[in-house]
N, C-alpha and C. Protein backbone atom coordinates (compact mmCIF):
# COMPACT_ATOMS: atom_id res chain seq x y z
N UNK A 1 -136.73 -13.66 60.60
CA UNK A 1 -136.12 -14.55 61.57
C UNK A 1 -135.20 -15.52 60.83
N UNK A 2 -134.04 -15.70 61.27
CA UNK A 2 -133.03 -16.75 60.94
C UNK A 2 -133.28 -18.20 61.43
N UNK A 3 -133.16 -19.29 60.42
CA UNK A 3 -133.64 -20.30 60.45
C UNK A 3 -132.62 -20.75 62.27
N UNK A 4 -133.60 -21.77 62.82
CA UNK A 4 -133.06 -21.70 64.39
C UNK A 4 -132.45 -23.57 64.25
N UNK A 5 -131.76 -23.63 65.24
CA UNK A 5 -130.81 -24.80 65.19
C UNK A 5 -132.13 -25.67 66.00
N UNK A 6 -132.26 -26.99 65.56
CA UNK A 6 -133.15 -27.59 66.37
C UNK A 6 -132.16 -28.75 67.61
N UNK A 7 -133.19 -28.23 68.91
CA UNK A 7 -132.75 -29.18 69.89
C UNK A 7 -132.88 -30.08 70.23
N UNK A 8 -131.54 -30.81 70.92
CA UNK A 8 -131.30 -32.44 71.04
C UNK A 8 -132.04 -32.67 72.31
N UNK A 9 -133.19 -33.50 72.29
CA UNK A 9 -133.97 -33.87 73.58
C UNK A 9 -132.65 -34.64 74.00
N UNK A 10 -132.19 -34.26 75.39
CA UNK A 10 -130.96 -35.51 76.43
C UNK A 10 -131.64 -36.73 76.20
N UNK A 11 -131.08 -37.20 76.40
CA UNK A 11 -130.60 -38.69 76.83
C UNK A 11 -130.33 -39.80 77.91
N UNK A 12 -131.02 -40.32 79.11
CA UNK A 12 -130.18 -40.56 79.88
C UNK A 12 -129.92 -42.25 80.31
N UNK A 13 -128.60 -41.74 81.18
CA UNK A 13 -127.92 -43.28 81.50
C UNK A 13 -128.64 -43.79 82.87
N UNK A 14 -128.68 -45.02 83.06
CA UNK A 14 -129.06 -45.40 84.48
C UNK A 14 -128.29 -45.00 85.65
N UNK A 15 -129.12 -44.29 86.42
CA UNK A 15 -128.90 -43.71 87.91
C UNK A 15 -128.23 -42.32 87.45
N UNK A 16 -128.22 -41.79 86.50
CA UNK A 16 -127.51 -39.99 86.52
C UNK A 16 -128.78 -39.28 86.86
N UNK A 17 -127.99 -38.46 87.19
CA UNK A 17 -128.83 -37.41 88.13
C UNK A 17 -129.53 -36.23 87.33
N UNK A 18 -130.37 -35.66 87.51
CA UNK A 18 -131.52 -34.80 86.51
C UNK A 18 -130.82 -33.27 87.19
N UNK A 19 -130.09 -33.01 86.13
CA UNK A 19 -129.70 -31.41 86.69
C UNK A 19 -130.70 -30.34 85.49
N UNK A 20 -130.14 -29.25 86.49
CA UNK A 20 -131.12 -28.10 85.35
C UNK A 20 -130.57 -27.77 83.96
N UNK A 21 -128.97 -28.07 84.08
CA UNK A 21 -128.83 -28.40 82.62
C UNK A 21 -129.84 -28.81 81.82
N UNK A 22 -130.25 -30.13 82.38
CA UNK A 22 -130.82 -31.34 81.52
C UNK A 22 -132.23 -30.87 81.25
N UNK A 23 -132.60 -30.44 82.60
CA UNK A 23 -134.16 -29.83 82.36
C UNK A 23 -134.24 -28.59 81.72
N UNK A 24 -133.30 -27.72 81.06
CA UNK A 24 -133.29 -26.65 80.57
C UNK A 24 -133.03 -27.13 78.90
N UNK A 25 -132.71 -28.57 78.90
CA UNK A 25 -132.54 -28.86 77.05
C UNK A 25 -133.87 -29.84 76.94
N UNK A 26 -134.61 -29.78 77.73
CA UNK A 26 -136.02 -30.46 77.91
C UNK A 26 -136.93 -29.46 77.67
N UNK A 27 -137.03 -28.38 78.69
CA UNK A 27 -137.76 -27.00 78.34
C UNK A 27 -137.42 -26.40 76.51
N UNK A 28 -135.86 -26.78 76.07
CA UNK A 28 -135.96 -25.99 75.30
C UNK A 28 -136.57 -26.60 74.20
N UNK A 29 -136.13 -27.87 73.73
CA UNK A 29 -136.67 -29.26 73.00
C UNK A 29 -138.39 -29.10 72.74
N UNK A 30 -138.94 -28.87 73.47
CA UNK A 30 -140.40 -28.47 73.94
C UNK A 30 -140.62 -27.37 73.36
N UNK A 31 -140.50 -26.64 73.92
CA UNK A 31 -140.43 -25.13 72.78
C UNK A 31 -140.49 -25.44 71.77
N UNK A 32 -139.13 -25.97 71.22
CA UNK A 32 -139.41 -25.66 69.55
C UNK A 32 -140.44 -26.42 68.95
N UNK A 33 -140.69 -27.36 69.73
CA UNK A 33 -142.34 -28.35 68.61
C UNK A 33 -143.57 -27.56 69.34
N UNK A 34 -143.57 -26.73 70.15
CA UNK A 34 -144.67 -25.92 70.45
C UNK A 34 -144.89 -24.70 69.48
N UNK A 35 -143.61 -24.30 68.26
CA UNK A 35 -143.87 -23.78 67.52
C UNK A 35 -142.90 -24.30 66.19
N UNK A 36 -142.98 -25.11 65.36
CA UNK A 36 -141.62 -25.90 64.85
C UNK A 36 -141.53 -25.13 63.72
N UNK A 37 -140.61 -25.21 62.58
CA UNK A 37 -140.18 -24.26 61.19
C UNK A 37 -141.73 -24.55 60.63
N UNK A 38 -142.42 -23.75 59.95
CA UNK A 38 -143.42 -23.52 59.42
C UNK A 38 -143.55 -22.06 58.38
N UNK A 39 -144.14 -22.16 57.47
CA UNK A 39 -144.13 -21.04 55.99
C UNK A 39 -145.67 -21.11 55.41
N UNK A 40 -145.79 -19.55 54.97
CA UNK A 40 -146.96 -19.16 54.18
C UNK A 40 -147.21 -18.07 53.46
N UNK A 41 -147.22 -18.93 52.07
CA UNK A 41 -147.03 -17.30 51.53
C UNK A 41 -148.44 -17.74 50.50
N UNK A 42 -148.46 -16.49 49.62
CA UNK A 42 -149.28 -16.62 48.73
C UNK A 42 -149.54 -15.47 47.44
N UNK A 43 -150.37 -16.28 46.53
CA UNK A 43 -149.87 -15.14 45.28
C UNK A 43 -151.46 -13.94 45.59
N UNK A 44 -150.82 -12.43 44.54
CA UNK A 44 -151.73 -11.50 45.26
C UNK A 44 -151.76 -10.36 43.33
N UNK A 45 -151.37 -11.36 42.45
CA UNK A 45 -151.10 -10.94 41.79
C UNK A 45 -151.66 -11.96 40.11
N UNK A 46 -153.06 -11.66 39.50
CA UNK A 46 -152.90 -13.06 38.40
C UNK A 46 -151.58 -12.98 38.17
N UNK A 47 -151.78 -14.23 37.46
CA UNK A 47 -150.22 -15.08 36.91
C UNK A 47 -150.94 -15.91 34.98
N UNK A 48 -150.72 -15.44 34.15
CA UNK A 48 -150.77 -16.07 33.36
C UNK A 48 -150.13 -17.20 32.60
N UNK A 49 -150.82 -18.37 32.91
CA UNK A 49 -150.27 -19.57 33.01
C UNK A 49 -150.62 -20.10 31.42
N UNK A 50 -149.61 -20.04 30.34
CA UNK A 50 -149.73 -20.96 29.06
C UNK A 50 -150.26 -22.35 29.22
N UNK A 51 -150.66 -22.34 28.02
CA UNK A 51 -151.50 -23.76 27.35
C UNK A 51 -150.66 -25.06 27.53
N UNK A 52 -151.19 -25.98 28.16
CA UNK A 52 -150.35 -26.96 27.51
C UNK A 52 -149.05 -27.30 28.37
N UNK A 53 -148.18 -25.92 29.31
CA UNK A 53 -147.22 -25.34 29.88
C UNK A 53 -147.10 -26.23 31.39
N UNK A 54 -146.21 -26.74 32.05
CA UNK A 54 -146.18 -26.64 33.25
C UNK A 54 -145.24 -25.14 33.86
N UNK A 55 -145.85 -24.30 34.41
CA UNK A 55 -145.51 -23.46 35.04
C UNK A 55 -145.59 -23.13 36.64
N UNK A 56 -144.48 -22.77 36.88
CA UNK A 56 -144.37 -22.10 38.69
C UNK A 56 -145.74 -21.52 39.03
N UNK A 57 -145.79 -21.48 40.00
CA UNK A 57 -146.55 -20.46 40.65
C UNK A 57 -146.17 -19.29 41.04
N UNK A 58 -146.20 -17.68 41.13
CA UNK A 58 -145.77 -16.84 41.22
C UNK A 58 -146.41 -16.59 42.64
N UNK A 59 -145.62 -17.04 44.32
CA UNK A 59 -146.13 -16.88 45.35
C UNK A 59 -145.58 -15.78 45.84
N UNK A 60 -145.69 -14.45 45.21
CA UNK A 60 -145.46 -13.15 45.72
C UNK A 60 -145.60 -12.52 46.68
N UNK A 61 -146.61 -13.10 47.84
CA UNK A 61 -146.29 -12.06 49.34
C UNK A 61 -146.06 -13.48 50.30
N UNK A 62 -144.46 -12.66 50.94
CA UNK A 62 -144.58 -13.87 51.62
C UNK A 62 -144.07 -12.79 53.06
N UNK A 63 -144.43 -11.75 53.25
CA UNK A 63 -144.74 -10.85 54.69
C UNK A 63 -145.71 -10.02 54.49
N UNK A 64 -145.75 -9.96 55.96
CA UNK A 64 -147.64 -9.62 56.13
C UNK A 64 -148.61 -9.89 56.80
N UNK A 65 -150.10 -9.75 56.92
CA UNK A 65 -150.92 -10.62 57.37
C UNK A 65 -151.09 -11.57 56.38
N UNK A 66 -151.59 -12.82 57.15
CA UNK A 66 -151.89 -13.80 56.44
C UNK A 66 -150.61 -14.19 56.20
N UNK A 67 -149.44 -14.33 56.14
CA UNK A 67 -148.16 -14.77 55.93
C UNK A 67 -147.05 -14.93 57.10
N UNK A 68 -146.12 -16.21 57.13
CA UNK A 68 -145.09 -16.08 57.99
C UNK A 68 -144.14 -17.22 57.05
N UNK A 69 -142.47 -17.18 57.69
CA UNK A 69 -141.89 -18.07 57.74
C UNK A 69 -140.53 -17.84 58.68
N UNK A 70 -141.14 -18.94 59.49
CA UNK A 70 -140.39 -18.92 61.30
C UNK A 70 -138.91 -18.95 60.61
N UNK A 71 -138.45 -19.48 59.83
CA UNK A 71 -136.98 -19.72 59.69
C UNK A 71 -136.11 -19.27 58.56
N UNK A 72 -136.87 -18.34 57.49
CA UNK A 72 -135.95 -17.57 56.65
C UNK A 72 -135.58 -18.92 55.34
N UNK A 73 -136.99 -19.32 55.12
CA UNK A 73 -136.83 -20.68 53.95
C UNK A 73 -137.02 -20.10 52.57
N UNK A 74 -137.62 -19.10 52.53
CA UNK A 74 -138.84 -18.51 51.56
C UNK A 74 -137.68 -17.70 50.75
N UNK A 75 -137.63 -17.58 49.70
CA UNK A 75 -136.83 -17.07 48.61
C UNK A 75 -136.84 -16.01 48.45
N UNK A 76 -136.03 -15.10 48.30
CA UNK A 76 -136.51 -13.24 48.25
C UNK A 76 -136.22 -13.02 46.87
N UNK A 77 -136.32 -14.11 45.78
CA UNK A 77 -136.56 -14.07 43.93
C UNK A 77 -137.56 -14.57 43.64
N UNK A 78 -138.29 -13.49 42.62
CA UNK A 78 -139.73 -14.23 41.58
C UNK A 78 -139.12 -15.70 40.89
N UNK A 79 -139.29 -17.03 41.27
CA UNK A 79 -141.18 -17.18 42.14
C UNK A 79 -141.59 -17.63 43.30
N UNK A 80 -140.53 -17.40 44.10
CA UNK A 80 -140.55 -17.31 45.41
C UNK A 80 -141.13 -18.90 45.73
N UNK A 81 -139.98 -19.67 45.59
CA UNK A 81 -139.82 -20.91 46.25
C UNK A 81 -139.50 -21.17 47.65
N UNK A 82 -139.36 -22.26 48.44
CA UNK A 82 -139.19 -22.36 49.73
C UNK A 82 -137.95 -23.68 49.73
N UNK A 83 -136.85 -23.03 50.59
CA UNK A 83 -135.84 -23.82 50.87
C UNK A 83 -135.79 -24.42 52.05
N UNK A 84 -135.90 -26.24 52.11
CA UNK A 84 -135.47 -26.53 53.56
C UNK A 84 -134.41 -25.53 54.28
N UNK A 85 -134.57 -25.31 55.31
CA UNK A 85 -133.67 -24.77 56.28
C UNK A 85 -132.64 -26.15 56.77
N UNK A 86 -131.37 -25.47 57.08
CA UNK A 86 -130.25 -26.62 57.54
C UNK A 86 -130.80 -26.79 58.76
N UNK A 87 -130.41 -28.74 59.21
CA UNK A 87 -130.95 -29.13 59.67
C UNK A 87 -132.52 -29.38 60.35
N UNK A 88 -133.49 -29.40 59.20
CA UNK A 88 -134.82 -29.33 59.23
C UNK A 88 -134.90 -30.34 58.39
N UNK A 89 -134.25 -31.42 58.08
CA UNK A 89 -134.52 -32.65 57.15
C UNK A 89 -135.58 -33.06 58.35
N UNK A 90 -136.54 -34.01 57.41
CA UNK A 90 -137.52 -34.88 58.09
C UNK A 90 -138.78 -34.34 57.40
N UNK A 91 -139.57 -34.96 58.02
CA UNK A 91 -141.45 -35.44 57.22
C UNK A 91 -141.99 -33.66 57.45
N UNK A 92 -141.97 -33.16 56.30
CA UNK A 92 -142.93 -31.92 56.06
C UNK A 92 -144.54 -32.03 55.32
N UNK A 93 -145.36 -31.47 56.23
CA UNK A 93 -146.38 -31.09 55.68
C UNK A 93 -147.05 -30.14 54.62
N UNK A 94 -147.13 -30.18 53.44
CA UNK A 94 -147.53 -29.22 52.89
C UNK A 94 -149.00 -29.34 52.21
N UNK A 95 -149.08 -28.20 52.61
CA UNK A 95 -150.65 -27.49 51.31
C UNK A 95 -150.60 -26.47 50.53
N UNK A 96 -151.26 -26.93 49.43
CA UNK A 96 -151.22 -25.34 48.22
C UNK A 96 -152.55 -25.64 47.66
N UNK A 97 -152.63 -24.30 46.70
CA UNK A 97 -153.76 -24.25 46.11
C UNK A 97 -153.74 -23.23 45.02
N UNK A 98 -153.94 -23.64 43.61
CA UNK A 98 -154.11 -22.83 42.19
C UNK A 98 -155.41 -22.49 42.21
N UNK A 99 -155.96 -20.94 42.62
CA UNK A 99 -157.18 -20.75 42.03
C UNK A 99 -157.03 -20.15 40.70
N UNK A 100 -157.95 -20.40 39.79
CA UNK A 100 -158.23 -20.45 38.59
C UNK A 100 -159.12 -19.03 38.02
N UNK A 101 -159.27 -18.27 36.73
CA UNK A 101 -160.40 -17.39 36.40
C UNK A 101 -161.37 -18.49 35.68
N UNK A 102 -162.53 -17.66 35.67
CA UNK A 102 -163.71 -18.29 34.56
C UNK A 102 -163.10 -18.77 33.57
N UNK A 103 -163.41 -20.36 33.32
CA UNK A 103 -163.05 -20.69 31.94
C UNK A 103 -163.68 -22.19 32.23
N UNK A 104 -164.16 -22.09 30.96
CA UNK A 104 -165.08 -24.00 31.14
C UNK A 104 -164.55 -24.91 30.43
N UNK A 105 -163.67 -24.81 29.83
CA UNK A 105 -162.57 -25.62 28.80
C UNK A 105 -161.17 -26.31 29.14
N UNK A 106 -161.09 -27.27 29.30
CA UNK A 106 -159.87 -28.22 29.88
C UNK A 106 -160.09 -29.01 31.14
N UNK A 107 -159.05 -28.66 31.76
CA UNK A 107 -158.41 -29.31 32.85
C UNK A 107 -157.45 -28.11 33.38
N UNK A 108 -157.83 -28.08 34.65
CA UNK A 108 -156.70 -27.85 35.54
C UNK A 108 -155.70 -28.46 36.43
N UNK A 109 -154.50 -28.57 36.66
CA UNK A 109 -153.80 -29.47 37.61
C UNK A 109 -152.93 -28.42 38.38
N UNK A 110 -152.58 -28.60 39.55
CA UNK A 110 -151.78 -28.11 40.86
C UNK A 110 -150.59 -29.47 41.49
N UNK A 111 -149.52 -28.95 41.13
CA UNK A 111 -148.30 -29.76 41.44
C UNK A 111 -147.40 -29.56 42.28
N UNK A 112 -147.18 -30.20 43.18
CA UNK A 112 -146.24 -29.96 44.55
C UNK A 112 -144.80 -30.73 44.00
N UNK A 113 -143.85 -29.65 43.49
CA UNK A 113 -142.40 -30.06 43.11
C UNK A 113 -141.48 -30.10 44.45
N UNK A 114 -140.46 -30.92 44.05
CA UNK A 114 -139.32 -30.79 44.96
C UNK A 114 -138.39 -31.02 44.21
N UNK A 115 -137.13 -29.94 44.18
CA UNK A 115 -136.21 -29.61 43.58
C UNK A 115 -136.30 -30.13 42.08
N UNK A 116 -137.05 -28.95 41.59
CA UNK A 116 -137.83 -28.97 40.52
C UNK A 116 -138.40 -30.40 39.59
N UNK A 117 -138.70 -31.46 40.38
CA UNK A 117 -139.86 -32.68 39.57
C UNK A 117 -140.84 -33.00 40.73
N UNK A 118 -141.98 -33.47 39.98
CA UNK A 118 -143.67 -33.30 40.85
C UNK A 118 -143.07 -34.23 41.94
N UNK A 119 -144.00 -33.72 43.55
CA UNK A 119 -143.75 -35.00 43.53
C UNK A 119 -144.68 -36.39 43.93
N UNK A 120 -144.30 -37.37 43.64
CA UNK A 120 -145.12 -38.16 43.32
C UNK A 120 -146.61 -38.72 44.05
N UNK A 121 -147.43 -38.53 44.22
CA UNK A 121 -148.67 -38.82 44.22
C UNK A 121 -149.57 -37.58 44.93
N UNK A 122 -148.48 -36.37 45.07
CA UNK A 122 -149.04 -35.23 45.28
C UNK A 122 -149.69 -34.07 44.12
N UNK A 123 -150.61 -34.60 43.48
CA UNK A 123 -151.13 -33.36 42.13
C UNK A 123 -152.43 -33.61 42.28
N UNK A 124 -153.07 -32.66 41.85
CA UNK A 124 -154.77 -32.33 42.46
C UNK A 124 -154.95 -31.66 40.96
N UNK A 125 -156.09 -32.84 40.27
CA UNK A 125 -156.32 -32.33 39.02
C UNK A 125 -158.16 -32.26 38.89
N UNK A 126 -158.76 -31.33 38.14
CA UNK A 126 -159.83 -31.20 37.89
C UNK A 126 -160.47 -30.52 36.49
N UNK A 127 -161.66 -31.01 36.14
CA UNK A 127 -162.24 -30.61 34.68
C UNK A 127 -162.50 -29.15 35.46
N UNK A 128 -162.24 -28.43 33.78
CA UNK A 128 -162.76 -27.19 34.68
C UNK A 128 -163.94 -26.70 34.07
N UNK A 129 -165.14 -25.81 34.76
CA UNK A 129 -166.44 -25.51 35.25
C UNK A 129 -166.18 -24.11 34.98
N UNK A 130 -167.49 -23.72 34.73
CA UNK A 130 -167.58 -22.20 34.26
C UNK A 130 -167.68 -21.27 35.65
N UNK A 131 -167.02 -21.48 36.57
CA UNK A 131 -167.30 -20.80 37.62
C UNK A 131 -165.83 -20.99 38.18
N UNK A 132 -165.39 -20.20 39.37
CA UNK A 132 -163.98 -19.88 39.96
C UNK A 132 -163.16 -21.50 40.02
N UNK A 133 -162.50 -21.92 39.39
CA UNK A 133 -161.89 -23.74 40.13
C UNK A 133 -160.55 -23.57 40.73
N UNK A 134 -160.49 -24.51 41.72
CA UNK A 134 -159.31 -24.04 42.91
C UNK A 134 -159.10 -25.60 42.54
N UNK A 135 -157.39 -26.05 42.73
CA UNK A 135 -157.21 -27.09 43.27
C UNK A 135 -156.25 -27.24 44.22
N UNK A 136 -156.65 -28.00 45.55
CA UNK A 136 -156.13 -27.69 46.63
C UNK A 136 -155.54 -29.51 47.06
N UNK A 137 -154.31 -29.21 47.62
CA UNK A 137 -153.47 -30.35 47.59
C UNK A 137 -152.66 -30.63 48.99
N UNK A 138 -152.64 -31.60 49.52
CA UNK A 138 -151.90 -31.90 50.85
C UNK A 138 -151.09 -33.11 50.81
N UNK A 139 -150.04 -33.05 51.17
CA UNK A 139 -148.84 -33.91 51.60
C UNK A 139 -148.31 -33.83 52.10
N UNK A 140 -147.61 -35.06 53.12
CA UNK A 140 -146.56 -35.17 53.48
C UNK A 140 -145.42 -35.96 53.02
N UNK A 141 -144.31 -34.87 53.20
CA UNK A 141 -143.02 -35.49 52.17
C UNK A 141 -141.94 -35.63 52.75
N UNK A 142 -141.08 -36.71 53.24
CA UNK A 142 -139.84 -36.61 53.39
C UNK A 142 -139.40 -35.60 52.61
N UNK A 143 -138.23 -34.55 53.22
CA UNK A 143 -137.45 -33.72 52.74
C UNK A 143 -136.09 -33.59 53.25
N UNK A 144 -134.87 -32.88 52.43
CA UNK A 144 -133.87 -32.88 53.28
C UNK A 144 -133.81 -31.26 52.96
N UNK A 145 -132.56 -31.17 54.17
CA UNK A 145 -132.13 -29.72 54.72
C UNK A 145 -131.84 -29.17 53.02
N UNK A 146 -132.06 -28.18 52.07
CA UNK A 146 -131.54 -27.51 50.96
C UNK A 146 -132.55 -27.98 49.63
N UNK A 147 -132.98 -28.97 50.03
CA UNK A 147 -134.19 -29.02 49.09
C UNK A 147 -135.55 -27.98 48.69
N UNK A 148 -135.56 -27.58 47.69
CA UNK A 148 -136.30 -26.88 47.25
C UNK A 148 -137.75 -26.83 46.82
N UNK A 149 -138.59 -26.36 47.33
CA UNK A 149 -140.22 -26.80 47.27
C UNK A 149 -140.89 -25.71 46.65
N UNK A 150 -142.02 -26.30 45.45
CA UNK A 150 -142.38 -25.25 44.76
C UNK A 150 -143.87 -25.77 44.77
N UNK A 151 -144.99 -24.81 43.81
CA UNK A 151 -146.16 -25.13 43.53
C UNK A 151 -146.36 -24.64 42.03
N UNK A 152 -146.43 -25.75 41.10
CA UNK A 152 -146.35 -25.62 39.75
C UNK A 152 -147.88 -25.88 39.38
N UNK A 153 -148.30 -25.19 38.29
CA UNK A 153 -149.70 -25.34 37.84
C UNK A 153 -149.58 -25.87 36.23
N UNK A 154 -150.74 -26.63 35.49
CA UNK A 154 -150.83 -26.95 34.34
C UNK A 154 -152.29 -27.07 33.82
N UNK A 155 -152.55 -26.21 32.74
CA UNK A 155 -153.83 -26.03 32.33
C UNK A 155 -153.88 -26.44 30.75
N UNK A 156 -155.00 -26.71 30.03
CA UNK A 156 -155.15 -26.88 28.58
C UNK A 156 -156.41 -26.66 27.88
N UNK A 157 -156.30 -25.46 28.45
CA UNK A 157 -157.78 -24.74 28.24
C UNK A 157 -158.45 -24.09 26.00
N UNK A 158 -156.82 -24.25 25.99
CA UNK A 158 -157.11 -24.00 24.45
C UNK A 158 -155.85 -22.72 24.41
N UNK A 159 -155.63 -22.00 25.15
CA UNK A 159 -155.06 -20.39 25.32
C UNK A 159 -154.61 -20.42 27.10
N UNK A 160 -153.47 -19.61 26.90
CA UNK A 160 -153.19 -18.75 28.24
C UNK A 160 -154.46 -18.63 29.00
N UNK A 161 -154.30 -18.85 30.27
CA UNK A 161 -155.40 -19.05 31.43
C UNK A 161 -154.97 -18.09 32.73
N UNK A 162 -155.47 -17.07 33.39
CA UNK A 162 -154.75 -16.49 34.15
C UNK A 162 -154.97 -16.83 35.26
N UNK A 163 -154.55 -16.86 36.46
CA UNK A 163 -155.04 -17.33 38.03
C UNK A 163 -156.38 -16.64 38.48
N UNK A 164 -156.64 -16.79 39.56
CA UNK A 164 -157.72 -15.75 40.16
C UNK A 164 -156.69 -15.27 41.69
N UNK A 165 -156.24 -14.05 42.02
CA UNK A 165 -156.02 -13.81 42.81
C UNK A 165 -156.36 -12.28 43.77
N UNK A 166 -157.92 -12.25 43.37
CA UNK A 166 -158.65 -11.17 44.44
C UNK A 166 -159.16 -12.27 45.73
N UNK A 167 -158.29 -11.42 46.74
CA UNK A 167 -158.80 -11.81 48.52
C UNK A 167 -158.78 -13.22 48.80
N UNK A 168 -159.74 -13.58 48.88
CA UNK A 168 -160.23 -15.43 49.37
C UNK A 168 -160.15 -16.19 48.77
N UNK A 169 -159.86 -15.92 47.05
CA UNK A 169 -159.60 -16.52 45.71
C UNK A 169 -157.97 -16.51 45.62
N UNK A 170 -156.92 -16.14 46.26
CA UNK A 170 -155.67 -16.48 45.91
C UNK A 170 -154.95 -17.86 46.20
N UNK A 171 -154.13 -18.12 45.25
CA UNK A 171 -153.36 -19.37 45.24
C UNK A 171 -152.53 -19.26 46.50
N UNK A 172 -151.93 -20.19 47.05
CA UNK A 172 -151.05 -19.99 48.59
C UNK A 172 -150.51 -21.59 48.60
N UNK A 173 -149.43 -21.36 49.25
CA UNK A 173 -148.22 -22.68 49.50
C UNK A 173 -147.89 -22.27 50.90
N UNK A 174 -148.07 -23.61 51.61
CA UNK A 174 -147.71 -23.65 53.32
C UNK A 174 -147.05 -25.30 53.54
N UNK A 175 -146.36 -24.68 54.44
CA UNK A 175 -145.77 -26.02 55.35
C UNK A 175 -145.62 -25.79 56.40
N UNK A 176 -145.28 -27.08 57.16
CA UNK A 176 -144.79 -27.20 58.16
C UNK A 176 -143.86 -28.87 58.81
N UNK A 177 -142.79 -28.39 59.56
CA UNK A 177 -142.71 -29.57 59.79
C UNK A 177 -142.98 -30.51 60.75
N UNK A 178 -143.38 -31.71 60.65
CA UNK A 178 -143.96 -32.04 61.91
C UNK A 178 -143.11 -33.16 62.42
N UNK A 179 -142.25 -33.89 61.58
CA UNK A 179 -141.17 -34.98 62.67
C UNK A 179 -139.85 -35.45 61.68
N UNK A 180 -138.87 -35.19 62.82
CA UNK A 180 -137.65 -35.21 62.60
C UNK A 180 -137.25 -36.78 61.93
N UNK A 181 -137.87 -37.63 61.72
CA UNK A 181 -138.03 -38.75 61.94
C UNK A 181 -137.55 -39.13 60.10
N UNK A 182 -136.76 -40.31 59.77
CA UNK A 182 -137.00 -40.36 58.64
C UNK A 182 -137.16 -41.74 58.16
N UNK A 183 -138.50 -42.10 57.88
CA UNK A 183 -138.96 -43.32 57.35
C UNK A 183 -138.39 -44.15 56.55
């Protein structure tokens, strides 16, 4: 799907008259926040992430089950970043999540970039545990139309650390937007 033009709720003056014009850019206005630009992809593939390294996330399926993106944001190049769509500036929601393999040594961190630097008070860091560690992250971010949104990971486990991405264990990046509005 091609990213869709968003509609101008009317406007009106005192005493004009309510034609179906008007109620037809009301119906349509409605519509689109009954389903607004929204994306989900996710990785299906480990990713071996260096020591020490801040690295991308490699979010490789982004069609499918379990996957959409209403407006054609999603990048069709490894590592499959997500581009505001024109005219979709305003407050986006996002969530991601780095799952991790066995390893009990370091720290893990999960970083929500925009046009490639973190951004700020969005990173989800944890010691890591000898058992599967996910870190899972939510924000909302002012964004504008062409800005670029990624999910970068950083580990310092001693050595290369690879993801976990069998089934219910994969890493995944979603948004959505929820208001045109800009603070």
């Amino acid at each position: 799907m091609t990213a869709r033009t968003v509609p101008t709720m009317p406007s009106f003056l005192a005493g004009q008259k309510l034609t179906a014009t008007l109620l037809n850019q009301i119906g349509t206005y409605n519509t689109f926040w009954t389903s607004p630009p929204m994306f989900r992809m996710y990785q299906s593939a480990v990713q071996s992430i260096p020591n020490a390294t801040n690295t991308q996330v490699t979010m490789n399926v982004g069609t499918g089950a379990g996957t959409w993106d209403t407006d054609s944001g999603r990048s069709s190049v490894s590592p499959y970043s997500y581009t505001i769509p024109v005219g979709m500036t305003g407050r986006w929601r996002f969530t991601w999540a780095v799952e991790w393999a066995f390893n009990a040594t370091g720290a893990r961190v999960a970083v929500l970039y925009q046009n490639g630097s973190p951004v700020t008070g969005d990173t989800d860091d944890v010691a890591a545990n000898n058992d599967f560690t996910a870190e899972i992250g939510t924000g909302t971010v002012l964004v504008n139309a062409g800005d670029v949104m990624s999910v970068w990971a950083y580990q310092n486990s001693g050595g290369a650390l690879n993801t976990a991405a069998a089934g219910q264990f994969a890493s995944f990046f979603e948004g959505q937007l929820v208001s045109l509005a800009n603070p």
